[in-house]
Structures are given as structure tokens and as C-alpha cells.
C-alpha atoms as a PDB file:
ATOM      1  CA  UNK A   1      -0.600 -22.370   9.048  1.00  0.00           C
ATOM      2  CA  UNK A   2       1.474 -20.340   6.387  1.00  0.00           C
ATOM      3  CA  UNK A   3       5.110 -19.571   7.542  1.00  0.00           C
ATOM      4  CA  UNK A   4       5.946 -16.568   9.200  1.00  0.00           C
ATOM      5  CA  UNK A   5       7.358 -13.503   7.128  1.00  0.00           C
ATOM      6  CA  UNK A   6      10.064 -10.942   7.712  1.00  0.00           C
ATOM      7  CA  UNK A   7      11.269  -8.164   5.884  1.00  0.00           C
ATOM      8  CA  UNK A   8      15.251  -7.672   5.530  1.00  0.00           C
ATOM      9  CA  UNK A   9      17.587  -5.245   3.716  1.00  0.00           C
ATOM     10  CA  UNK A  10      19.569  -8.168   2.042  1.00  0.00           C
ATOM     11  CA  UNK A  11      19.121 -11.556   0.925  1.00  0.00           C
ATOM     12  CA  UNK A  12      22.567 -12.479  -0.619  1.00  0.00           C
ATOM     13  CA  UNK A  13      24.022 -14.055   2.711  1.00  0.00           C
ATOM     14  CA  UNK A  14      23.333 -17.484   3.861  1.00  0.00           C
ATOM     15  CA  UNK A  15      22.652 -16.082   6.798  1.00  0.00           C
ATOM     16  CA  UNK A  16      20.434 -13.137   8.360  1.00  0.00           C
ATOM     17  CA  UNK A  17      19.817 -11.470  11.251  1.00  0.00           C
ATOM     18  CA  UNK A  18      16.437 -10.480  11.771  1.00  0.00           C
ATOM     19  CA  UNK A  19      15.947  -6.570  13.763  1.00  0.00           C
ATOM     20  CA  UNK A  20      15.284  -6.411  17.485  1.00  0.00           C
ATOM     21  CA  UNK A  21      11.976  -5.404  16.676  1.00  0.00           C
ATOM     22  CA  UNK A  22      11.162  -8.640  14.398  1.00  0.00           C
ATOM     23  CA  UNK A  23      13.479 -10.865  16.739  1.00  0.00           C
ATOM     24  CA  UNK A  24      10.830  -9.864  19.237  1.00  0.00           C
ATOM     25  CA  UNK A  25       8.275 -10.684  17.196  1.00  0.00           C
ATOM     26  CA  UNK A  26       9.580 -14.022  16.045  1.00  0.00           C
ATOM     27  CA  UNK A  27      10.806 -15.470  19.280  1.00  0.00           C
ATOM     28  CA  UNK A  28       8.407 -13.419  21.906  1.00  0.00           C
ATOM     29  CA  UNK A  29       5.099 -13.134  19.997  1.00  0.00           C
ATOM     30  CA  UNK A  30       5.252 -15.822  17.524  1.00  0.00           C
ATOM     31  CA  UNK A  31       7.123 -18.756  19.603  1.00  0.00           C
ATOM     32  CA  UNK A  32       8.933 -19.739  16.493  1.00  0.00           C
ATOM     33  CA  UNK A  33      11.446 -22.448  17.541  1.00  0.00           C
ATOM     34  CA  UNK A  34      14.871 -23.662  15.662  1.00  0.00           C
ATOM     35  CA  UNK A  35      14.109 -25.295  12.533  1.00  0.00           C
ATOM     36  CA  UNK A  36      10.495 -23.772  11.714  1.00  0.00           C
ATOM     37  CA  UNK A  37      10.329 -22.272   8.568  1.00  0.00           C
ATOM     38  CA  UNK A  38       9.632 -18.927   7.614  1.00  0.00           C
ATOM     39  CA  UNK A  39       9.887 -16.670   4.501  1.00  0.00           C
ATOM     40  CA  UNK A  40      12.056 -13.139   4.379  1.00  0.00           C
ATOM     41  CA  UNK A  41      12.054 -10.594   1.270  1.00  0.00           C
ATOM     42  CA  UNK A  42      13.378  -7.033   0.559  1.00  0.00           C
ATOM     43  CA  UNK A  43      10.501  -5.668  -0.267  1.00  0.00           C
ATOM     44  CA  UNK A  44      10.997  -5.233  -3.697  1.00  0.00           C
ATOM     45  CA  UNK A  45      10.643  -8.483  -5.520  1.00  0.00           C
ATOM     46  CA  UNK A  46      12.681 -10.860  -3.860  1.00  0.00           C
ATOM     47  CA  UNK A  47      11.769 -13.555  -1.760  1.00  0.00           C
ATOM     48  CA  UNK A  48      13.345 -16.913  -0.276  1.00  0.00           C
ATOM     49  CA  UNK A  49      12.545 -19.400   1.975  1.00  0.00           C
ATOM     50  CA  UNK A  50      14.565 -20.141   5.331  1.00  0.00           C
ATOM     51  CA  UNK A  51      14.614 -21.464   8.429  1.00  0.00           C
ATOM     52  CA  UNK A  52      15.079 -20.240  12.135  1.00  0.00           C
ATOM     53  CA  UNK A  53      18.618 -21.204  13.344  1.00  0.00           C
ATOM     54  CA  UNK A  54      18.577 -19.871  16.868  1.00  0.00           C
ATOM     55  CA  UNK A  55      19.088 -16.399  18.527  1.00  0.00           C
ATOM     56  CA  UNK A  56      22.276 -14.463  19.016  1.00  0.00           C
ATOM     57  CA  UNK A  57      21.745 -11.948  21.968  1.00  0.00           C
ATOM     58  CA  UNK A  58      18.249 -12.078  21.835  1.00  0.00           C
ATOM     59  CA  UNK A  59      17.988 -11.465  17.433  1.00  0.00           C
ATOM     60  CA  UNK A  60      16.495 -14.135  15.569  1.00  0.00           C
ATOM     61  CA  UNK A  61      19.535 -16.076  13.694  1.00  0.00           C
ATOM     62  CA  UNK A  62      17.749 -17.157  10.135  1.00  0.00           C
ATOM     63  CA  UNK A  63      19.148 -19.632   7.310  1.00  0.00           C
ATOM     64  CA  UNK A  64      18.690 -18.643   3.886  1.00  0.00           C
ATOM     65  CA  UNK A  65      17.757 -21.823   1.991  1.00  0.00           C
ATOM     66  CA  UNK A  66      16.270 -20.529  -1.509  1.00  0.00           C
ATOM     67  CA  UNK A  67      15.771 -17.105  -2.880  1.00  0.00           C
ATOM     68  CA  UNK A  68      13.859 -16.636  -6.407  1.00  0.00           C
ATOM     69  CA  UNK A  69      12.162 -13.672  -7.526  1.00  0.00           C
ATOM     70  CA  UNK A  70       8.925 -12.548  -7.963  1.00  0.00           C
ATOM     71  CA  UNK A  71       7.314 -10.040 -10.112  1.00  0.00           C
ATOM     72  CA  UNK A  72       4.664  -7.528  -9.827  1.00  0.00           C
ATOM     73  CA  UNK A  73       1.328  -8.511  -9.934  1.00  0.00           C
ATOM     74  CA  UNK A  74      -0.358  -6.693 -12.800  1.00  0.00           C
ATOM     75  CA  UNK A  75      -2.001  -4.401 -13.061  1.00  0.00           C
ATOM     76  CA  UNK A  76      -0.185  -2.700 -10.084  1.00  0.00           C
ATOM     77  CA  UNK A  77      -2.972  -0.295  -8.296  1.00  0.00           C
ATOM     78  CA  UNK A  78      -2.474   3.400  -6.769  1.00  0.00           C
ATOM     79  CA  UNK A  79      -4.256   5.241  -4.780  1.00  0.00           C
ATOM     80  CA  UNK A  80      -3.914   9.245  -4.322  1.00  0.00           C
ATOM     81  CA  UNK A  81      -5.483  10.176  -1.510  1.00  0.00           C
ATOM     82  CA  UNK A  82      -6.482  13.266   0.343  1.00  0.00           C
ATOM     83  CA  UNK A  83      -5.463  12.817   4.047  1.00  0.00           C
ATOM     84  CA  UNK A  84      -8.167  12.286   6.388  1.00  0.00           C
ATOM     85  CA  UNK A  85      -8.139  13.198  10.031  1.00  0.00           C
ATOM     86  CA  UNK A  86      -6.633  11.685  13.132  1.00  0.00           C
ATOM     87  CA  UNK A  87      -5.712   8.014  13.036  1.00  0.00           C
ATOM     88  CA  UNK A  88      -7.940   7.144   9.771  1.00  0.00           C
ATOM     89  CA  UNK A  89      -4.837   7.814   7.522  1.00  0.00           C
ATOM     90  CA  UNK A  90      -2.801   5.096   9.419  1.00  0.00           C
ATOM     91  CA  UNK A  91      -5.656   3.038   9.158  1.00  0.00           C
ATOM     92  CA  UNK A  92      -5.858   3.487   5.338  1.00  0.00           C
ATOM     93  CA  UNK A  93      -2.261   2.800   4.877  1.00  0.00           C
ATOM     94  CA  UNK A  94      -2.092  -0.001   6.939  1.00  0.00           C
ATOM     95  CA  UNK A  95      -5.518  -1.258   4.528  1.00  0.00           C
ATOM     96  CA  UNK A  96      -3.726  -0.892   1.582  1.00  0.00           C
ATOM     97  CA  UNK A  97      -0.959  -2.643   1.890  1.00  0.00           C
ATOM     98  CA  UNK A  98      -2.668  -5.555   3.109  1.00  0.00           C
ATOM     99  CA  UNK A  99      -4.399  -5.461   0.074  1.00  0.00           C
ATOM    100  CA  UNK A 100      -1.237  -5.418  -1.723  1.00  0.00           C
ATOM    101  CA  UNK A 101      -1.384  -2.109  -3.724  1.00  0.00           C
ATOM    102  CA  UNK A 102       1.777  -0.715  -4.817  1.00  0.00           C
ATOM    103  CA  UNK A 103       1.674   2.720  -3.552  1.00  0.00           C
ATOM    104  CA  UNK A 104      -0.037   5.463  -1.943  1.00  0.00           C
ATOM    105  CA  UNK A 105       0.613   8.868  -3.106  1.00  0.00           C
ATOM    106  CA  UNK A 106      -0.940  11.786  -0.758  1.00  0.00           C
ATOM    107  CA  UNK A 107      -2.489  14.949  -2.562  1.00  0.00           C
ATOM    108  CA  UNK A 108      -3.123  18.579  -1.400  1.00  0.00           C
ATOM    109  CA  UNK A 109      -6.229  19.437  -2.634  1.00  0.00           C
ATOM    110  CA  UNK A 110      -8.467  22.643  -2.079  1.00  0.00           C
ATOM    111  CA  UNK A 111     -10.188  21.575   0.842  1.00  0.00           C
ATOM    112  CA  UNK A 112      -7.585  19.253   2.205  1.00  0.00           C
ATOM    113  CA  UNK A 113      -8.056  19.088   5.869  1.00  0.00           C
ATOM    114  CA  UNK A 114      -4.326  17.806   6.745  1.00  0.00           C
ATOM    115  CA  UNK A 115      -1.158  19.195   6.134  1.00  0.00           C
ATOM    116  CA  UNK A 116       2.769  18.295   6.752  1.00  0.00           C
ATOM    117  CA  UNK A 117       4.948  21.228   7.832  1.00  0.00           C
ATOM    118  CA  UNK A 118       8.958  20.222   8.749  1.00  0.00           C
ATOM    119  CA  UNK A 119       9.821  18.006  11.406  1.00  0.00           C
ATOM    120  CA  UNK A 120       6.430  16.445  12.485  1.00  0.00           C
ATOM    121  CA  UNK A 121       5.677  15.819   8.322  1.00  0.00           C
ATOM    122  CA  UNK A 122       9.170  13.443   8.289  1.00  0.00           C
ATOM    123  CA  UNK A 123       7.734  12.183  11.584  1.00  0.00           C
ATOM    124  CA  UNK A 124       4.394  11.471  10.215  1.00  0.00           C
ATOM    125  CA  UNK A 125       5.829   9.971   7.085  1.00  0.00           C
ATOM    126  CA  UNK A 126       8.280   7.770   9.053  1.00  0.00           C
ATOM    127  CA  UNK A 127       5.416   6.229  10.908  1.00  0.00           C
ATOM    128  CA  UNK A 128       3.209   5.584   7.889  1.00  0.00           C
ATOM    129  CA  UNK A 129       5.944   3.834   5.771  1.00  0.00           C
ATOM    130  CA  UNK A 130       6.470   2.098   9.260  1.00  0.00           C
ATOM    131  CA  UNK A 131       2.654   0.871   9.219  1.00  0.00           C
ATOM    132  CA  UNK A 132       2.667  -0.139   5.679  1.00  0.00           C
ATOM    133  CA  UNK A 133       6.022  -2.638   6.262  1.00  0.00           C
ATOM    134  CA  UNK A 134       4.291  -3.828   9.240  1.00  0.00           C
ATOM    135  CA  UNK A 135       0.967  -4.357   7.092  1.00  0.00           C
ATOM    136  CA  UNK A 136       2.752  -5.921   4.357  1.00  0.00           C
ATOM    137  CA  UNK A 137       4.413  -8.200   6.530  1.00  0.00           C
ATOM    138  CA  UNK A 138       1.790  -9.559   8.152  1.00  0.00           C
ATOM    139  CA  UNK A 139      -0.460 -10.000   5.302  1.00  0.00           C
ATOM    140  CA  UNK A 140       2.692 -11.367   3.780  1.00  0.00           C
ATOM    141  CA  UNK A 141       3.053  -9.348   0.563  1.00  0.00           C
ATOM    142  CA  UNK A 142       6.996  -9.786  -1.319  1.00  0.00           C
ATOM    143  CA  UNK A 143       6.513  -6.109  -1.933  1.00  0.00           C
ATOM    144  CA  UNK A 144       6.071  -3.219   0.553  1.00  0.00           C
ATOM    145  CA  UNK A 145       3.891  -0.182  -0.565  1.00  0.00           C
ATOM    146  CA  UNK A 146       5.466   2.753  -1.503  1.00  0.00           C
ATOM    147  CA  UNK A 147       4.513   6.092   0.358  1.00  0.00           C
ATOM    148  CA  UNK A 148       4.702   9.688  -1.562  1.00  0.00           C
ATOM    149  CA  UNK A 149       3.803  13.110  -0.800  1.00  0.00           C
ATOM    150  CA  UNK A 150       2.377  15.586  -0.121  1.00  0.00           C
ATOM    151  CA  UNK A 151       2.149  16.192  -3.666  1.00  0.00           C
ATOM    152  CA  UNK A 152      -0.230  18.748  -6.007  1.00  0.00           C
ATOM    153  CA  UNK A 153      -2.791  17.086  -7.313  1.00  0.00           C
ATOM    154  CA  UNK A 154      -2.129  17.310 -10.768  1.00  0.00           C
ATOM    155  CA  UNK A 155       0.741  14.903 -10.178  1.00  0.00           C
ATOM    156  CA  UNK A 156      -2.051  12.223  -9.565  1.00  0.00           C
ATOM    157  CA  UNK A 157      -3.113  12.687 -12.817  1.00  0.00           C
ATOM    158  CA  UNK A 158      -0.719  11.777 -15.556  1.00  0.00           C
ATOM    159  CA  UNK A 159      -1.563  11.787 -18.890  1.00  0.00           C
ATOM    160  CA  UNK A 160      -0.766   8.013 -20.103  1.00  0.00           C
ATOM    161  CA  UNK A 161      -1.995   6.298 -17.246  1.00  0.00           C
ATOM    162  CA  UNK A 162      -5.297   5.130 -16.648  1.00  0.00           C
ATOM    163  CA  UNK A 163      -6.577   7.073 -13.806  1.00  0.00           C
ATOM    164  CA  UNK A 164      -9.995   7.049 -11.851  1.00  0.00           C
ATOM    165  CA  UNK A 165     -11.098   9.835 -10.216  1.00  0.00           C
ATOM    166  CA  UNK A 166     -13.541   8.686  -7.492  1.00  0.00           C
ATOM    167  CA  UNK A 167     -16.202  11.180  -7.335  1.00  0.00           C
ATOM    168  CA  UNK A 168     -19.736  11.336  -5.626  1.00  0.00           C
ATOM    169  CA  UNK A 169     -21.433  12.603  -8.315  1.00  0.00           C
ATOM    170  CA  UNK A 170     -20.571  10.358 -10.697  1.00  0.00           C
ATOM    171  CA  UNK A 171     -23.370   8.147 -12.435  1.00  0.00           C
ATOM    172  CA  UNK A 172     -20.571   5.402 -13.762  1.00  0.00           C
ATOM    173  CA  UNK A 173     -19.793   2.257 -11.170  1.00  0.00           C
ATOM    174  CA  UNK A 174     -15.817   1.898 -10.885  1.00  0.00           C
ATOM    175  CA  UNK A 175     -15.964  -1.355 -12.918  1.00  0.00           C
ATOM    176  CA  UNK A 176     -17.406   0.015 -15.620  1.00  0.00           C
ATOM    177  CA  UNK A 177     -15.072   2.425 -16.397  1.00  0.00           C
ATOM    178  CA  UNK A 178     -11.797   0.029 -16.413  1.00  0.00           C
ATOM    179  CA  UNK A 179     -10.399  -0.689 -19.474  1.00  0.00           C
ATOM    180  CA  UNK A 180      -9.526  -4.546 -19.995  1.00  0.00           C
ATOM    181  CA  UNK A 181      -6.225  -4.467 -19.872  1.00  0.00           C
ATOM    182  CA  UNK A 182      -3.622  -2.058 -18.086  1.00  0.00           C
ATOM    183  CA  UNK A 183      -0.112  -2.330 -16.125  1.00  0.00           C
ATOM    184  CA  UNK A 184      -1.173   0.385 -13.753  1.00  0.00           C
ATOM    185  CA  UNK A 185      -4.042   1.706 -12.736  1.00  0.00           C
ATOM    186  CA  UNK A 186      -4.598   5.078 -10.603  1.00  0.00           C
ATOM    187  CA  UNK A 187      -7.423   5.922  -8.259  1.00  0.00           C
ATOM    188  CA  UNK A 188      -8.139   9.187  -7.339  1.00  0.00           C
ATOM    189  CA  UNK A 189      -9.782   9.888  -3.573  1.00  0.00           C
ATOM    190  CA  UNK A 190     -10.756  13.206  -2.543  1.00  0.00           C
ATOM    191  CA  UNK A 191     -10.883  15.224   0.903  1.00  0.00           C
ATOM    192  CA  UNK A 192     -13.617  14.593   3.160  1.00  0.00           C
ATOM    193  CA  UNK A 193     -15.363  18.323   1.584  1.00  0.00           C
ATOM    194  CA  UNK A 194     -14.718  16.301  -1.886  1.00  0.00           C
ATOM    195  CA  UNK A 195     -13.229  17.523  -4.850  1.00  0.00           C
ATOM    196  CA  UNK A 196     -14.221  21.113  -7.016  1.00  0.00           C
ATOM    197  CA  UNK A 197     -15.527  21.674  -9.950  1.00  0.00           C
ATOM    198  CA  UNK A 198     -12.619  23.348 -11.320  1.00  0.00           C
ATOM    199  CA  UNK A 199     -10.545  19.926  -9.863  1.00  0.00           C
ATOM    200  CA  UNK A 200     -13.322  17.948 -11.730  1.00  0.00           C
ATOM    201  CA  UNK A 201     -12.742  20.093 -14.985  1.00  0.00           C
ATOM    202  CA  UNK A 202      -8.610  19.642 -14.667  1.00  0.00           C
ATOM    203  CA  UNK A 203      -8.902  15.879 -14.136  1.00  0.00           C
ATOM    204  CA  UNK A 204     -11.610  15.157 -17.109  1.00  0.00           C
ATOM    205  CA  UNK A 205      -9.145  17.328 -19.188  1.00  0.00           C
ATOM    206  CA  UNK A 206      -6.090  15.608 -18.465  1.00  0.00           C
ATOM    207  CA  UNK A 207      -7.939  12.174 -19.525  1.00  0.00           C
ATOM    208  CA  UNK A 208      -8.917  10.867 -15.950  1.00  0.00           C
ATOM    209  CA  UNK A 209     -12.270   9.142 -15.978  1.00  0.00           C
ATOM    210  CA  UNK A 210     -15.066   9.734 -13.399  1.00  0.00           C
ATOM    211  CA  UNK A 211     -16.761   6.952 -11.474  1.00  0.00           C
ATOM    212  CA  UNK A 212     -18.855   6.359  -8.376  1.00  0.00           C
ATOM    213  CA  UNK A 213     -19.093   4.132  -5.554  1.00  0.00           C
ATOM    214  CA  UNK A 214     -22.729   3.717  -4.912  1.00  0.00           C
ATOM    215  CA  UNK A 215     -25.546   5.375  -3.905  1.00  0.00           C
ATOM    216  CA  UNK A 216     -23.995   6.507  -0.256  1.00  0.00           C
ATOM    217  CA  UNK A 217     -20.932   9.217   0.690  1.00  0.00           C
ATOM    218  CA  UNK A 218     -18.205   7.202   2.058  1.00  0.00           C
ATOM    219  CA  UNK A 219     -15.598   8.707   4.384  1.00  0.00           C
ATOM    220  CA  UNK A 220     -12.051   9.172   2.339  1.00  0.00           C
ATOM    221  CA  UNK A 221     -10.485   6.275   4.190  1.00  0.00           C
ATOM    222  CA  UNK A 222     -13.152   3.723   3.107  1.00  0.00           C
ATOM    223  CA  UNK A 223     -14.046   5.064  -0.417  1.00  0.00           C
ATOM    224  CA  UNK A 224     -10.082   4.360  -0.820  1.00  0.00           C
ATOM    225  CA  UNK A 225     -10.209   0.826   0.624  1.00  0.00           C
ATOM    226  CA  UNK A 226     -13.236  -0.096  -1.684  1.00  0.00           C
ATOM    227  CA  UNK A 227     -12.296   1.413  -4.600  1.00  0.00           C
ATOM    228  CA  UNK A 228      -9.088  -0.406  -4.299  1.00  0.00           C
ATOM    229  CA  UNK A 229     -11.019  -3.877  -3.440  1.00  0.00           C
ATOM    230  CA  UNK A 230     -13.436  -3.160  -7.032  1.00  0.00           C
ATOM    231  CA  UNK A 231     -10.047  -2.675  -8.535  1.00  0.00           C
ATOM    232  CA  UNK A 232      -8.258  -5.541  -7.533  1.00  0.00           C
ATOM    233  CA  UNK A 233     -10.988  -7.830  -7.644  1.00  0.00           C
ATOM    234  CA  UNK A 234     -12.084  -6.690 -11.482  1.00  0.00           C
ATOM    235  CA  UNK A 235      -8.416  -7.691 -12.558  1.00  0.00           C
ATOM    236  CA  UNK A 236      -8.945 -11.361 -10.447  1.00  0.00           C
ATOM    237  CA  UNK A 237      -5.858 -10.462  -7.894  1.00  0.00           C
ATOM    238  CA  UNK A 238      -8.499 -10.600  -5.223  1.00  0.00           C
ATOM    239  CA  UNK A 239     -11.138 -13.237  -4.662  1.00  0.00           C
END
């Protein structure tokens, strides 16, 4: 069984104390006893290994015993999404981070069906970056997904990048479609009334190619999750 994994703020003390919340998890959930090992990072990068020392008030006391960096796998993968409904946005996040994709960047779109206004947008956002830590951690990832937006979605689209709008009427599979070699690669998910013509017309124009996902219409949430999969698996990060 692969150690356990925390994320910290720091990892330039010999010595960290893990949050109530993960001390709960450690010492509650996952039994961990002095002397097991387990793995911490920040989130971006860095990663060591350590050991479980003990608790402190009921926080998990952990020993730093290495720390290294590690970069980026490459290409990185995006996804701009259109927020579905209900719980299948937490679901995507969470999703997506265990896949290890670097960020999610939520569009307005002309027949977006969710919107943030004020206090209950922070709250929303606060619980999704929350669910893709928690995600990341578990599927033990040295990076943690970044979360943007609400954002236009012409800032999904620019020019530079290699960006795939995923679009139902599309005759060209995802594969096809990505070029051999790339640092980052964007995919572009539409509401659950799919994207315009005129959107069509603005993303073709600003470069972005067009590609398909098969025969059926997939919800938002799992044309996201497989185009990401295609994506990840084409450039041999998954599989």
C-alpha cells in the first residue's frame, strides 16, 4: 500500500503539523501509527517524504525526512467548462483532479445554466477548490488543480495555445486533432444546450480546433472527464 499523502503550506521545517481536518484523517480514518511513512507537498511542485512522529493535542506531529522537487507533467491539460447543474460540477472537479489536470477554468456561455452572484459565488468557489485539494490528495497528485472563473468565454480561447473545442457536431475524434507535441493543451466543454454558432464561428477564428466525442451527446460533466482521459492518455500520462 502506497503511503499516505497530505497537503501543507510549508515544507522548509523539519517538522509539520498536519490541520485538524487531516490530523483527523491521519490518526481517526487512516490509523496511521508513529513511525509509518507518509508523503506531504505544497501543492505546487514540491514534495518530501516523512514520517508520523506522534500527535500534539489531537494534530498529527510529522518528520520531514527528504524534500525534492518535482515538475509538471507535460503537456499540462485544461479544461473550460460550462457549469452544469446541482452537484455534477463538484463531481467534475473532484474528477479532474484525480486525473491530475492542472486547472479548471469555468466559462459563461450563452446558454449557461449556472451563475455566481456575491457571497454564495466565493462560497461555491471555496468549496470547489476545497474538493479539488481533497481529490488531489487522495489520488496523491504533488500538484493541486487550479480553479478560475467565471470567466467570458473568449478567455478560454487564447490565440497561442492549442485549444479543443469539444463540440457535438464535430466529424474529427479528439485524438486526431492533437498535435504531437505541446506544453499545454486546452479543452473546451460547453453548457448542457451546447455551444452557438456564432461561439463556433469565434472559436474556429481565434485558431481553436473542433473535435467530437463519439457518436452519443454526453452530459457536460462526462464529455469533460473523457475528453480529459483521450487527452491524457494520447500524451502516455495515463495508462
Amino acid at each position: 500500500m502506497s503511503a499516505a499523502h497530505f497537503f501543507v503550506e510549508r515544507l522548509d521545517e523539519p517538522r509539520v503539523v498536519l490541520s485538524a481536518t487531516d490530523s483527523r484523517h491521519a490518526l481517526r480514518s487512516l490509523r496511521l501509527q508513529p513511525g509509518e511513512r507518509l508523503t506531504l507537498s505544497d501543492g505546487a511542485g514540491g514534495l518530501a517524504d516523512a514520517r508520523l512522529q506522534g500527535a500534539d493535542g489531537g494534530r498529527a506531529v510529522v518528520k520531514v525526512e527528504s524534500v525534492r522537487a518535482v515538475e509538471r507533467p507535460s503537456p499540462s491539460v485544461c479544461v473550460a467548462l460550462a457549469p452544469p447543474k446541482g452537484e455534477r460540477l463538484a463531481w467534475a472537479v473532484q474528477k479532474l483532479a484525480e486525473l491530475g489536470c492542472s486547472e479548471l477554468m469555468l466559462i459563461s456561455t450563452e446558454r449557461s445554466v449556472r451563475t455566481w452572484v456575491g457571497d454564495r459565488g466565493e462560497k461555491i468557489a471555496a468549496r470547489l477548490r476545497k474538493v479539488a485539494r481533497e481529490a488531489a490528495m487522495q489520488s496523491r497528485q504533488p500538484f493541486v488543480m487550479d480553479l478560475r472563473g467565471p470567466l467570458p468565454l473568449v478567455e478560454a480561447l487564447p490565440p497561442g495555445e492549442t485549444v479543443v473545442v469539444l463540440w457535438e457536431a464535430a466529424t474529427a475524434p479528439l485524438p486526431s486533432v492533437l498535435p504531437p507535441a505541446s506544453d499545454r493543451i486546452r479543452l473546451v466543454v460547453g453548457p448542457e444546450g451546447g455551444f452557438s454558432d456564432d461561439e463556433v464561428r469565434t472559436a474556429e477564428g481565434r485558431g481553436a480546433a473542433l473535435a467530437g466525442l463519439g457518436r452519443g451527446i454526453l452530459r457536460t460533466e462526462t464529455a469533460a472527464l473523457v475528453g480529459a482521459a483521450l487527452t491524457l492518455a494520447h500524451y502516455g500520462r495515463l495508462g
